[in-house]
Protein backbone atom coordinates (compact mmCIF):
# COMPACT_ATOMS: atom_id res chain seq x y z
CA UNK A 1 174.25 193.18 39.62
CA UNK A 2 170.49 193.87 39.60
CA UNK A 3 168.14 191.73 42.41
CA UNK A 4 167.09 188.50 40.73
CA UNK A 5 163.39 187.38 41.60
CA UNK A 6 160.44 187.00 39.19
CA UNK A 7 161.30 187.37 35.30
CA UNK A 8 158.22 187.71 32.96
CA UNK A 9 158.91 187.27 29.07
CA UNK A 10 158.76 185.83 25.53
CA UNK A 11 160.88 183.45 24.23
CA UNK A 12 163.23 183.46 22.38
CA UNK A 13 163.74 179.67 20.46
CA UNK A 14 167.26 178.23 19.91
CA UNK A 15 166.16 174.49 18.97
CA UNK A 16 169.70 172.69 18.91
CA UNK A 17 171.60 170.82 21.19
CA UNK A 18 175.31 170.79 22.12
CA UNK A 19 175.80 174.68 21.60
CA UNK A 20 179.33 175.28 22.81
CA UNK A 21 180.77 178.54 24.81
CA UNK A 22 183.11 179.29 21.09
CA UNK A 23 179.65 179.35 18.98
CA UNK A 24 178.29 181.34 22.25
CA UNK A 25 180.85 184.11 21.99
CA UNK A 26 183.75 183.18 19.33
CA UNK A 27 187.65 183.11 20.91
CA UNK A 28 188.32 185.98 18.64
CA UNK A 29 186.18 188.23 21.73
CA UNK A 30 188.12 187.08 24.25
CA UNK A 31 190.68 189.52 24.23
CA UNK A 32 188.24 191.88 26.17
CA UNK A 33 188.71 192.49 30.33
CA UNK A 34 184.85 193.93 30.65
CA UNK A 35 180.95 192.97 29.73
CA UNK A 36 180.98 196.28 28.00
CA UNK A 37 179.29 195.62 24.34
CA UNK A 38 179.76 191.51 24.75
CA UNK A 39 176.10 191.01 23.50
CA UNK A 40 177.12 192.71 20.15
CA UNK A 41 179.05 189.96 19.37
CA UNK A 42 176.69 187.00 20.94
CA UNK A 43 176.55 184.12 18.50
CA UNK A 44 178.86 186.68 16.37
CA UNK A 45 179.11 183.99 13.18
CA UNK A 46 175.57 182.40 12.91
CA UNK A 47 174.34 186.09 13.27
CA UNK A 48 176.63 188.13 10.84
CA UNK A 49 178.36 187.58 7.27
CA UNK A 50 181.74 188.01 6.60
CA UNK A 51 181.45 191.27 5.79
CA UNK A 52 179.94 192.49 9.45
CA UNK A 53 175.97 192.85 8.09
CA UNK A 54 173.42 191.09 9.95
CA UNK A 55 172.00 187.42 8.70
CA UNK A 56 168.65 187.91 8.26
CA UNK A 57 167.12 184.20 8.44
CA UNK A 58 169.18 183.93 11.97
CA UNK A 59 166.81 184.36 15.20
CA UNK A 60 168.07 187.12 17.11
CA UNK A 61 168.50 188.78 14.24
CA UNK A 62 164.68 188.84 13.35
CA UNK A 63 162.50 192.22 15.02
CA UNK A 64 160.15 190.22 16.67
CA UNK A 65 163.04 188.99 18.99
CA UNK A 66 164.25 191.84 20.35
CA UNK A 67 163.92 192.40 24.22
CA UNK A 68 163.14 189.36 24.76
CA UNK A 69 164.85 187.91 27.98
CA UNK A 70 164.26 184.33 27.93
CA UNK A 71 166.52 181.35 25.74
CA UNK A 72 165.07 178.52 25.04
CA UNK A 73 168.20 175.99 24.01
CA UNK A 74 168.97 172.35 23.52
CA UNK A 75 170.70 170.06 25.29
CA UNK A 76 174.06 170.29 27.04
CA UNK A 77 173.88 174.13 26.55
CA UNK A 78 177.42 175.27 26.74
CA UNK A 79 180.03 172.82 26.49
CA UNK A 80 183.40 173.38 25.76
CA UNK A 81 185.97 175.93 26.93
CA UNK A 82 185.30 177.53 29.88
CA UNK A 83 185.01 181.16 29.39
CA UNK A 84 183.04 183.61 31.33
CA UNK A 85 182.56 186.07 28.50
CA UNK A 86 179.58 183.28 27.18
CA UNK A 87 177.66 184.56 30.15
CA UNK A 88 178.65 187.77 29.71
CA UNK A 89 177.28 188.31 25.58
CA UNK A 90 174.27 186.01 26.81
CA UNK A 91 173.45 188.94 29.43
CA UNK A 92 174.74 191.60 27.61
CA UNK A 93 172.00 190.73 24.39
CA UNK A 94 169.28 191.36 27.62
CA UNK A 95 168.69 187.65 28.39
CA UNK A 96 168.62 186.98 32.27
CA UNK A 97 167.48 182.76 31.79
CA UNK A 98 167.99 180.03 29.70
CA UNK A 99 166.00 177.01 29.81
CA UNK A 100 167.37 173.95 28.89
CA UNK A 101 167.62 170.20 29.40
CA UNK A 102 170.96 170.23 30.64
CA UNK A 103 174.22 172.83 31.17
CA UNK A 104 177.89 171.98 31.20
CA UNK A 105 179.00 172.91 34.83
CA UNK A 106 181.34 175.29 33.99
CA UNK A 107 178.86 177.49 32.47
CA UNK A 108 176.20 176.76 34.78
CA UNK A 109 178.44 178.22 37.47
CA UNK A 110 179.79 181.16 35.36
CA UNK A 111 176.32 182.31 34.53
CA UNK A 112 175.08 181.80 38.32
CA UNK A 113 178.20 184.42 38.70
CA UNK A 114 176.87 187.07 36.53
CA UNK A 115 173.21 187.01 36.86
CA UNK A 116 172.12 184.54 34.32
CA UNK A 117 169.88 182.22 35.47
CA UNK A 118 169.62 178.63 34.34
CA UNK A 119 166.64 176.73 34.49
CA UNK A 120 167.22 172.89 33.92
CA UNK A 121 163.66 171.01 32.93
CA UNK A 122 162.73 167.74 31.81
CA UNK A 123 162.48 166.46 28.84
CA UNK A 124 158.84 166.25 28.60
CA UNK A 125 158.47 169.83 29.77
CA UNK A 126 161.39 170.97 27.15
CA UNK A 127 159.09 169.44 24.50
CA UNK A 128 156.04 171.14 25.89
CA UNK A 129 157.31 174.29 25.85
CA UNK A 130 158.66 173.77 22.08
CA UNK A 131 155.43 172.50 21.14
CA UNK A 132 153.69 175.78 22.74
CA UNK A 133 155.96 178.18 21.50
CA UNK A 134 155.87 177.36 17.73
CA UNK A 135 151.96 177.35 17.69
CA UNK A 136 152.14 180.86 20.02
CA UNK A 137 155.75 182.01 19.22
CA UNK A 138 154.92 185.58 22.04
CA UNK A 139 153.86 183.15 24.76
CA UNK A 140 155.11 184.39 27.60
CA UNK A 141 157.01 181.94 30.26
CA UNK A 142 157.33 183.32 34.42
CA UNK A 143 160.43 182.41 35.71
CA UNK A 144 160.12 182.52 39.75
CA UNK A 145 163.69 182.31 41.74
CA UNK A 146 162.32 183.02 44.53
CA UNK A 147 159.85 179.62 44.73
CA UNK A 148 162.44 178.07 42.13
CA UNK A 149 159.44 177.45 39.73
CA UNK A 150 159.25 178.19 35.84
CA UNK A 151 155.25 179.15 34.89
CA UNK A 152 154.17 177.54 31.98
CA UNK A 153 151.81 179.19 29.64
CA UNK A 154 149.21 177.30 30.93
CA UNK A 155 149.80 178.23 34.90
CA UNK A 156 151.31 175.02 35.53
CA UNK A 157 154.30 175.16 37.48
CA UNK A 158 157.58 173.31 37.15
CA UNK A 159 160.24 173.53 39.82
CA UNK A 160 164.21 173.57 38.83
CA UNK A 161 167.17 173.24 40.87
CA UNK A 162 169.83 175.76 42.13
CA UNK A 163 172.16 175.79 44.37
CA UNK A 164 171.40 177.72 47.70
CA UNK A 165 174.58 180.03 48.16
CA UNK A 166 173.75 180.89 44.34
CA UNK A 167 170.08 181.53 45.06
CA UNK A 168 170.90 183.58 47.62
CA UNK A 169 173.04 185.69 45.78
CA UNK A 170 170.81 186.78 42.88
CA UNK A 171 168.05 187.19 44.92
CA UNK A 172 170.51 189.90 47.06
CA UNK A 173 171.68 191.21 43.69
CA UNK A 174 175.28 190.88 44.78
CA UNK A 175 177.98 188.11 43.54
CA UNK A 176 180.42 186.33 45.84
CA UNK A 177 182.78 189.29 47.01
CA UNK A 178 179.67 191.62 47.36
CA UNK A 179 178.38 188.45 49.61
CA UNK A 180 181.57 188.67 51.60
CA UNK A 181 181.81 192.73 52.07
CA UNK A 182 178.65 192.32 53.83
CA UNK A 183 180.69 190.93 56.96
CA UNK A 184 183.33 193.77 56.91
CA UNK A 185 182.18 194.62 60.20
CA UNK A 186 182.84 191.11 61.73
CA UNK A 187 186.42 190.94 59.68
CA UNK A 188 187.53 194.24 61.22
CA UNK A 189 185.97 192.67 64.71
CA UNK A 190 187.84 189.29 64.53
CA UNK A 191 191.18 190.88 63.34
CA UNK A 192 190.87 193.42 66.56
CA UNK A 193 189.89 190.43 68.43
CA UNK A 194 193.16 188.57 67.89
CA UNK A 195 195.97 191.17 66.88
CA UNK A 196 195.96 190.53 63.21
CA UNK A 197 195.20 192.83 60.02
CA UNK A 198 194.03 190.44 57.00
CA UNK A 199 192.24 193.09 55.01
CA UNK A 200 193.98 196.33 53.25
C-alpha cells in the first residue's frame, strides 16, 4: 500500500444517498480472493447492460471522468453487507477518497484497511461542494491527511475526523500486519527474554 498524504483531484459526482456495498460491487464478484481487476466491475449494473457494453448516460462511464480520484457520494455511503471487496473496486477504479456526509462503520473501517480514505463533512459543506462542482464540474478538491483537512475550491479548509492508529497507517503506507512487522525485532527480543517462541 502506497504512503497516504496530500491527494489533489477532480471530482467525480455520485449525488444519492444510501448507496449500499451490493450496488458498490454486486455479490456475484465476491467469489474473488484478490483486488486484481475489482474496479472493472465497480458499480458493475448501473454501469453496464445486460449484455456486458458500457451505459453511456452512467458517470464513470463518461471520458471526462476518467482518472479522477475523488467520490463525491450521499449519505450513509455504504450500508449493507459487509464486504471488503467494496473498498477494493472503489480503489481498484483509481479513487483513493470519498467524501460524504456519513459512512456505515463497517465500510469506513474496511476502506481505512486498504487505502481508501473517507472524508466525513457537514452538511452545509456537502452542499457547497455540490453547488461548486455542477457550476465547475473539473474543480479540483485537496485532500490533506496529514493536517486532516479537505481544501475547498475556494482555499477554505474543512477538517474531518479519523482515527489515529488509521492515520498513522496510511500515512506509513503499511496496513495493520505491516504495522506489527515493524516490531519483529522486539518480538524476537521478548520471546528470548522469557524462553518462549510465538512467531514461525
Amino acid at each position: 500500500m502506497s504512503k497516504y498524504t496530500r491527494l489533489t483531484s477532480q471530482v467525480v459526482v455520485l449525488p444519492l444517498d444510501n448507496v449500499d456495498t451490493d450496488q458498490i460491487i454486486p455479490a456475484r464478484y465476491l467469489k474473488a480472493i484478490d483486488k486484481a481487476g475489482m474496479g472493472d466491475h465497480l458499480f458493475a449494473d448501473w454501469r453496464y447492460h445486460a449484455d456486458g457494453s458500457p451505459k453511456t448516460d452512467f458517470v464513470l462511464n463518461r471520458p471526462e471522468v476518467q482518472g479522477r480520484q475523488i467520490l463525491l457520494a450521499g449519505d450513509n455511503f455504504g450500508c449493507g453487507s459487509s464486504r471488503e471487496h467494496a473498498p477494493w473496486a472503489l480503489t481498484g477504479f483509481g479513487f483513493r477518497a470519498v467524501i460524504s456526509t456519513s459512512f456505515a462503520d463497517i465500510f469506513r473501517n474496511n476502506a481505512l484497511k486498504n487505502g481508501l480514505l473517507p472524508v466525513v463533512v457537514d452538511g452545509e459543506t456537502h452542499r457547497a461542494l455540490s453547488d461548486w462542482l455542477e457550476e465547475v464540474p473539473a474543480a479540483e478538491l485537496t485532500v490533506d491527511l496529514a493536517s486532516q483537512a479537505l481544501v475547498l475550491p475556494d482555499g477554505r479548509r474543512v477538517s474531518f475526523p479519523i482515527d489515529a492508529f488509521a492515520k498513522a497507517c496510511l500515512l506509513d503506507g503499511v496496513d495493520e500486519l505491516g504495522y506489527l512487522q515493524r516490531f519483529s525485532d522486539d518480538i524476537t527480543a521478548f520471546e528470548i527474554r522469557h524462553g518462549i517462541s510465538i512467531t514461525t
